[in-house]
C-alpha atoms as a PDB file:
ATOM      1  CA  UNK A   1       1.119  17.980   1.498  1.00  0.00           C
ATOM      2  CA  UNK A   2      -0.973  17.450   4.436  1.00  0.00           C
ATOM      3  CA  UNK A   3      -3.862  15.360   5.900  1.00  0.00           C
ATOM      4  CA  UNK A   4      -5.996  16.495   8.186  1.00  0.00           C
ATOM      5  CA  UNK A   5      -9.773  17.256   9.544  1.00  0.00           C
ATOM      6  CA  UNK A   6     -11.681  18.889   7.509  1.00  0.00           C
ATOM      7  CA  UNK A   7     -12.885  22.196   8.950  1.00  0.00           C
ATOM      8  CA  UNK A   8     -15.835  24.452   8.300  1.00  0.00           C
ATOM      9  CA  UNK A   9     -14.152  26.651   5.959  1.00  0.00           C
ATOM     10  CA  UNK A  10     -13.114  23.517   3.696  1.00  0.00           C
ATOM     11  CA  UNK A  11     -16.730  22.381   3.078  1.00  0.00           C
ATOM     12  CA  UNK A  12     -17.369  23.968  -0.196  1.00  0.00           C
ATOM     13  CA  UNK A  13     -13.967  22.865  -1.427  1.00  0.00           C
ATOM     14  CA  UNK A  14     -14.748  19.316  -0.206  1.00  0.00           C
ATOM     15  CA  UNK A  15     -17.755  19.612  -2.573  1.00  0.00           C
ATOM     16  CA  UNK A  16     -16.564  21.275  -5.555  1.00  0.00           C
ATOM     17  CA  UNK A  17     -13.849  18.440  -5.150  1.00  0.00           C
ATOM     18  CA  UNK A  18     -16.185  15.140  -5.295  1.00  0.00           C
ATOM     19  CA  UNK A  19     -18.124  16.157  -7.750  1.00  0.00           C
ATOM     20  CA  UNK A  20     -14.987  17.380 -10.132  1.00  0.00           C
ATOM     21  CA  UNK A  21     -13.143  14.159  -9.109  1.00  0.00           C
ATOM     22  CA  UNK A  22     -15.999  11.888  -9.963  1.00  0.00           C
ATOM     23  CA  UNK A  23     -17.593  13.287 -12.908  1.00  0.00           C
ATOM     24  CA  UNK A  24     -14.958  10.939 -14.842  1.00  0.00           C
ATOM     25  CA  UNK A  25     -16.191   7.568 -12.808  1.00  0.00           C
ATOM     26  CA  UNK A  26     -18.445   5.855 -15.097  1.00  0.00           C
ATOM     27  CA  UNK A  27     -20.217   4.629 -11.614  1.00  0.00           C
ATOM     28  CA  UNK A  28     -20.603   7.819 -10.616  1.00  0.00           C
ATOM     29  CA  UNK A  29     -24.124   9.031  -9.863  1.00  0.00           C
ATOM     30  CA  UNK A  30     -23.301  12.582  -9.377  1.00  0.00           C
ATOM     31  CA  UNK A  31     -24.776  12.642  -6.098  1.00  0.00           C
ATOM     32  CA  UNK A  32     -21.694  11.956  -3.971  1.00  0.00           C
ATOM     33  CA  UNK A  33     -21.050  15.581  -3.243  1.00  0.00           C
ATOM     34  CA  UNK A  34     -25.047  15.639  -1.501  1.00  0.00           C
ATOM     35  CA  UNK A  35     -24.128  12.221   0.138  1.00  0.00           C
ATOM     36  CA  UNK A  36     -20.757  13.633   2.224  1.00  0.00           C
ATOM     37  CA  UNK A  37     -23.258  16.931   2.725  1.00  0.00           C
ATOM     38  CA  UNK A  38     -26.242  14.673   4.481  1.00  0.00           C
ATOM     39  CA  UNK A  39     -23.727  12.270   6.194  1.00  0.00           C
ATOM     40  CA  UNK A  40     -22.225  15.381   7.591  1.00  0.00           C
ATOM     41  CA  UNK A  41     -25.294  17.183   8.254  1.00  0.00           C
ATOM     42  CA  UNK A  42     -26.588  13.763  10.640  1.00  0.00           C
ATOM     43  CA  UNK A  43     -23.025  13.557  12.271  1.00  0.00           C
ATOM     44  CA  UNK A  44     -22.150  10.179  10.085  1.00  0.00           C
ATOM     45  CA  UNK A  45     -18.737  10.985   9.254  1.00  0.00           C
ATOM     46  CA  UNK A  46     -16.550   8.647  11.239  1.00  0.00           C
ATOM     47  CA  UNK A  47     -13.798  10.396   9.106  1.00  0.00           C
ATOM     48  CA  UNK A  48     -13.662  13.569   6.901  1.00  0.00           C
ATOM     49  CA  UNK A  49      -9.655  13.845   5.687  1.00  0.00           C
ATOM     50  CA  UNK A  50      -8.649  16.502   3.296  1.00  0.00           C
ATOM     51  CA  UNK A  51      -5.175  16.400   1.633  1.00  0.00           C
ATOM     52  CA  UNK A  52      -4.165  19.961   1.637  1.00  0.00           C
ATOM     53  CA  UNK A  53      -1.323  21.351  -0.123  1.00  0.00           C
ATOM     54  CA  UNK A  54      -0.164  25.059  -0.517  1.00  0.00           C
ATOM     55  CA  UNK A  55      -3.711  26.143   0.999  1.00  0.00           C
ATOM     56  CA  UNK A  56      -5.463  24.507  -1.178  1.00  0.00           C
ATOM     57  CA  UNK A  57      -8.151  21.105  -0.569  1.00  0.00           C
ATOM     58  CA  UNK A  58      -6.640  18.851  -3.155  1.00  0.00           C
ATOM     59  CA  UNK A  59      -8.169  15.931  -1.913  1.00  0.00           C
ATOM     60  CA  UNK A  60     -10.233  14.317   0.116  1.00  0.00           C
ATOM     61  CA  UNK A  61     -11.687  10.712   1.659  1.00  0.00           C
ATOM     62  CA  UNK A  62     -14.831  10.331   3.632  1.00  0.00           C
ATOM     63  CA  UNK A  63     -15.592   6.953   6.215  1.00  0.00           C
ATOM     64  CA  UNK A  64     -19.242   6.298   7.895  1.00  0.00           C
ATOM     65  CA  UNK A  65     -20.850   4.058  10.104  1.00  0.00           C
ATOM     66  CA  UNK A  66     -21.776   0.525   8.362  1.00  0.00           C
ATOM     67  CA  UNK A  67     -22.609  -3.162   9.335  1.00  0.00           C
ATOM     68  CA  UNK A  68     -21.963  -5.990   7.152  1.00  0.00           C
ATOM     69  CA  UNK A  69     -24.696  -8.451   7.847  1.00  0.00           C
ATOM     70  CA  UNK A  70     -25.516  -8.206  11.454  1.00  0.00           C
ATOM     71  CA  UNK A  71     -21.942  -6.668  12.333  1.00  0.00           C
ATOM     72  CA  UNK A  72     -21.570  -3.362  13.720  1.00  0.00           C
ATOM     73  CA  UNK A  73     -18.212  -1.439  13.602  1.00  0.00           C
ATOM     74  CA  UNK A  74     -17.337  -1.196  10.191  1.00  0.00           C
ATOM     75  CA  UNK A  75     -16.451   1.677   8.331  1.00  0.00           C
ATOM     76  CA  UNK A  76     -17.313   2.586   4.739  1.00  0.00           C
ATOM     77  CA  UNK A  77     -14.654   4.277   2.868  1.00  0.00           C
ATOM     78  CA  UNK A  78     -16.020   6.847   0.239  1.00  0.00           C
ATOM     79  CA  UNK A  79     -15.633   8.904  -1.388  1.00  0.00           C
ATOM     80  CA  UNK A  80     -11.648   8.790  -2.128  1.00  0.00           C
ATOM     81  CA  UNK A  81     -11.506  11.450  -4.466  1.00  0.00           C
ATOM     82  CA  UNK A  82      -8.243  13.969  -6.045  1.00  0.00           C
ATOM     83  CA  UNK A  83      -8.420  16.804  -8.419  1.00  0.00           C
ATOM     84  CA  UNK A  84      -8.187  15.342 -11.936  1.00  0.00           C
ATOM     85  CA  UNK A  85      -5.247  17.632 -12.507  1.00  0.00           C
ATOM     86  CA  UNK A  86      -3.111  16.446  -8.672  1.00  0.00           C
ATOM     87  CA  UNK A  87      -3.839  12.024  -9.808  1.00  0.00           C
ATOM     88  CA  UNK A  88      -1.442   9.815  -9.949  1.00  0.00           C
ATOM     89  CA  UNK A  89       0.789  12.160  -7.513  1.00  0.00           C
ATOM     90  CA  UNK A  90       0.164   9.504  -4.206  1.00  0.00           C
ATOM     91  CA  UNK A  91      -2.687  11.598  -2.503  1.00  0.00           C
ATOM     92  CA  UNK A  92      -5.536   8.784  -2.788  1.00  0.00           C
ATOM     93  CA  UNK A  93      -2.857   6.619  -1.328  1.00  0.00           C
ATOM     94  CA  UNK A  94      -1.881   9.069   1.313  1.00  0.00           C
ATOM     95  CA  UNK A  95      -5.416   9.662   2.072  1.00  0.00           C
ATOM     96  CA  UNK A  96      -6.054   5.958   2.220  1.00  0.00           C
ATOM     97  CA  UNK A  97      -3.450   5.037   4.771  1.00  0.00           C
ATOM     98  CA  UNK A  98      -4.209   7.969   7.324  1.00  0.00           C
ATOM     99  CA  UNK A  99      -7.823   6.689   7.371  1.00  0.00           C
ATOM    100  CA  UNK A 100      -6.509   3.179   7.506  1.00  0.00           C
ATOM    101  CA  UNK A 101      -4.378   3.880   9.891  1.00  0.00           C
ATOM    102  CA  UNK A 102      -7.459   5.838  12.348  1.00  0.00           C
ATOM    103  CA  UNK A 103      -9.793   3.374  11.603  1.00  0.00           C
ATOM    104  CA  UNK A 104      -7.655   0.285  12.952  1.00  0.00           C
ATOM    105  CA  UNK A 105      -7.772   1.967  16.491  1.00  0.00           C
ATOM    106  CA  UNK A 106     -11.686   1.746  16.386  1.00  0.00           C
ATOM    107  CA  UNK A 107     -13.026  -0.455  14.463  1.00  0.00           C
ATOM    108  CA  UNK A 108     -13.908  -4.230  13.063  1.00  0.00           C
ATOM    109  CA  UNK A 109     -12.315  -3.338   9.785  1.00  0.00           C
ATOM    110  CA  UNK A 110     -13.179  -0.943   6.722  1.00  0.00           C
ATOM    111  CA  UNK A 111     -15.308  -1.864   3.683  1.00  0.00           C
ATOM    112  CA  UNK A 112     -16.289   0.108   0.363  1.00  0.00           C
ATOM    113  CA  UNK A 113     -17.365  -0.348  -3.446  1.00  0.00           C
ATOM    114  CA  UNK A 114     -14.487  -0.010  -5.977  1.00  0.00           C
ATOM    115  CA  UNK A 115     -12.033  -0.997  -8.076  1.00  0.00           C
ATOM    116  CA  UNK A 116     -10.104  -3.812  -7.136  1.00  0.00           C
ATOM    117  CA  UNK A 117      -6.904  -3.115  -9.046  1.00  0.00           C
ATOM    118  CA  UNK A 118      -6.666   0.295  -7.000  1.00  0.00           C
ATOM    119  CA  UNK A 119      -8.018  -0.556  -3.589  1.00  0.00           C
ATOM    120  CA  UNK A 120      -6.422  -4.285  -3.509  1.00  0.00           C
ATOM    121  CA  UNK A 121      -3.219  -2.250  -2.887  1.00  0.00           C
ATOM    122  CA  UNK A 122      -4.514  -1.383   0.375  1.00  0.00           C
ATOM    123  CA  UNK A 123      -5.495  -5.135   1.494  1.00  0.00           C
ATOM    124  CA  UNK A 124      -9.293  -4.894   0.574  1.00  0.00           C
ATOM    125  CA  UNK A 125     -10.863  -7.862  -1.487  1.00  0.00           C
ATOM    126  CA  UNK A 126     -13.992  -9.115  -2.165  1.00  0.00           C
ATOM    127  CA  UNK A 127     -15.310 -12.066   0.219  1.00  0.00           C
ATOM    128  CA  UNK A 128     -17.926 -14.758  -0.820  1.00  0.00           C
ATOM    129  CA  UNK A 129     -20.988 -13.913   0.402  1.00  0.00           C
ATOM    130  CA  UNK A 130     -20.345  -9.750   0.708  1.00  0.00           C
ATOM    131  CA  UNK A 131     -22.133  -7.775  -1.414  1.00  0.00           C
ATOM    132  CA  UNK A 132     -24.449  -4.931  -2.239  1.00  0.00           C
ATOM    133  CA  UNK A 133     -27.861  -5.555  -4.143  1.00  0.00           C
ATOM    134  CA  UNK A 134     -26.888  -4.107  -7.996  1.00  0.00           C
ATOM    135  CA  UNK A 135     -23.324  -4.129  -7.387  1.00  0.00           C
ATOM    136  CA  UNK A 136     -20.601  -6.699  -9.438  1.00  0.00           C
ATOM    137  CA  UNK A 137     -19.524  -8.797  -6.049  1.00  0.00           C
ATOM    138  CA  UNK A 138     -16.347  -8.285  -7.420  1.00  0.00           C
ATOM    139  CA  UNK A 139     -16.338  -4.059  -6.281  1.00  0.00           C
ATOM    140  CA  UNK A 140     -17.905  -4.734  -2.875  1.00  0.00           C
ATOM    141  CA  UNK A 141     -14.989  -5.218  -0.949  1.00  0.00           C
ATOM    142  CA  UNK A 142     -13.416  -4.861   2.688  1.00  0.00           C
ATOM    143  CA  UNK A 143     -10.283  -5.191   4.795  1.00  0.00           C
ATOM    144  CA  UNK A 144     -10.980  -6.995   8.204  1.00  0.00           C
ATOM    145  CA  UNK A 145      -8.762  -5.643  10.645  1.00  0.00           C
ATOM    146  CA  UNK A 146      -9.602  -9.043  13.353  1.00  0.00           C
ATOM    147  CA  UNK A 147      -8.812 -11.555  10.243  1.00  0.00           C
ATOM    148  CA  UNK A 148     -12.584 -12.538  10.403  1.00  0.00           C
ATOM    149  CA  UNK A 149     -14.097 -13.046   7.264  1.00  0.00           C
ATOM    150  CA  UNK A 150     -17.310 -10.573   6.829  1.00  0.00           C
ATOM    151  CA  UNK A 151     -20.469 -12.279   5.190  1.00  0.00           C
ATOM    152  CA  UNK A 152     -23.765 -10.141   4.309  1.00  0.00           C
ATOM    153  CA  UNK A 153     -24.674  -7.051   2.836  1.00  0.00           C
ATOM    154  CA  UNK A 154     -22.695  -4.088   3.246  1.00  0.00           C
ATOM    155  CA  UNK A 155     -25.249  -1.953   4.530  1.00  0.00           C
ATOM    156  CA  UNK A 156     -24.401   2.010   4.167  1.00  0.00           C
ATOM    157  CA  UNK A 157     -25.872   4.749   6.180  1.00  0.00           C
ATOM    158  CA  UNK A 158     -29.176   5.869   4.980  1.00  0.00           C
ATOM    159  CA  UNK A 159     -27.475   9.263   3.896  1.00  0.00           C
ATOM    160  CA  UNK A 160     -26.490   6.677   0.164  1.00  0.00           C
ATOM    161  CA  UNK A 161     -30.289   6.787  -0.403  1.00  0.00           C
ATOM    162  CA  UNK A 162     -29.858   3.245  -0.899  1.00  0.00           C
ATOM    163  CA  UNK A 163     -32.760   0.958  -0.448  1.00  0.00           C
ATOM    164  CA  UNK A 164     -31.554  -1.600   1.805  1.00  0.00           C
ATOM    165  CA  UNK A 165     -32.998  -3.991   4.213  1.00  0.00           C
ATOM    166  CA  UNK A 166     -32.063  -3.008   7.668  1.00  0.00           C
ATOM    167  CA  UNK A 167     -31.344   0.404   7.199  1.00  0.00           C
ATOM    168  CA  UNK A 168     -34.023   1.407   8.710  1.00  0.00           C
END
């Protein structure tokens, strides 16, 4: 297996992908395949990763822009998403720890919405005082890379169609 950059030719696999991978997410909305499409389309992907294995886009994890509170220089993680029939093989992890690994050379720290039993693996947890508007606090969680603790709203890039104060 591989992780790399996406390219051009992997877009409509990147798509087909999300939306596959997430159909089975109760949270999902079914938009996250149009949300990696408009963060691309307004050069918002700090990171587009696709595991790749014998030619074929098998996974794949997007990061963007985000500010928790008045912070700049976080990243949001999502989507994370496999092929239903390649989960539970260590790709989501693989994919995890590449962008992990990027984002700690750039950034304040990464943040996303989730579950905790998966992603807690990885260092995130929820903070008091994080959170999204709608959102269990318990999901909204991030991994400092500086040891500060973030307080605020996770504000996402406008591409989430989110109405949020400050994203303006």
């Amino acid at each position: 297996m591989l992780i790399r950059n996406e390219t051009a030719g992997d877009v409509p696999a990147i798509g087909r992908l999300v939306t596959e991978a997430l159909r089975v997410l109760a949270q999902s909305t079914g938009t996250e395949a149009g949300i990696v499409e408009k963060l691309r389309a307004q050069g918002a992907l700090a990171l587009s990763l696709v595991a790749e294995a014998a030619g074929e886009v098998i996974g794949y994890l997007a990061a963007s822009p985000a500010r928790i509170g008045t912070q700049d220089g976080w990243a949001l993680i999502g989507p994370l998403a496999v092929l239903p029939s390649r989960q539970r093989q260590g790709i989501g992890t693989a994919l995890m720890a590449e962008a992990l690994r990027r984002l700690r050379a750039t950034g304040r720290g990464a943040a996303l919405v989730g579950d905790p039993t998966y992603y807690g693996r990885f260092g995130f947890r929820a903070f008091p005082g994080l959170g999204v508007a709608g959102c269990p606090p318990e999901v909204v969680q991030a991994l400092p890379f500086d040891g500060q603790h973030p307080c605020g709203e996770l504000i996402h890039h406008p591409a989430f169609g989110l109405d949020q104060h400050g994203n303006g």
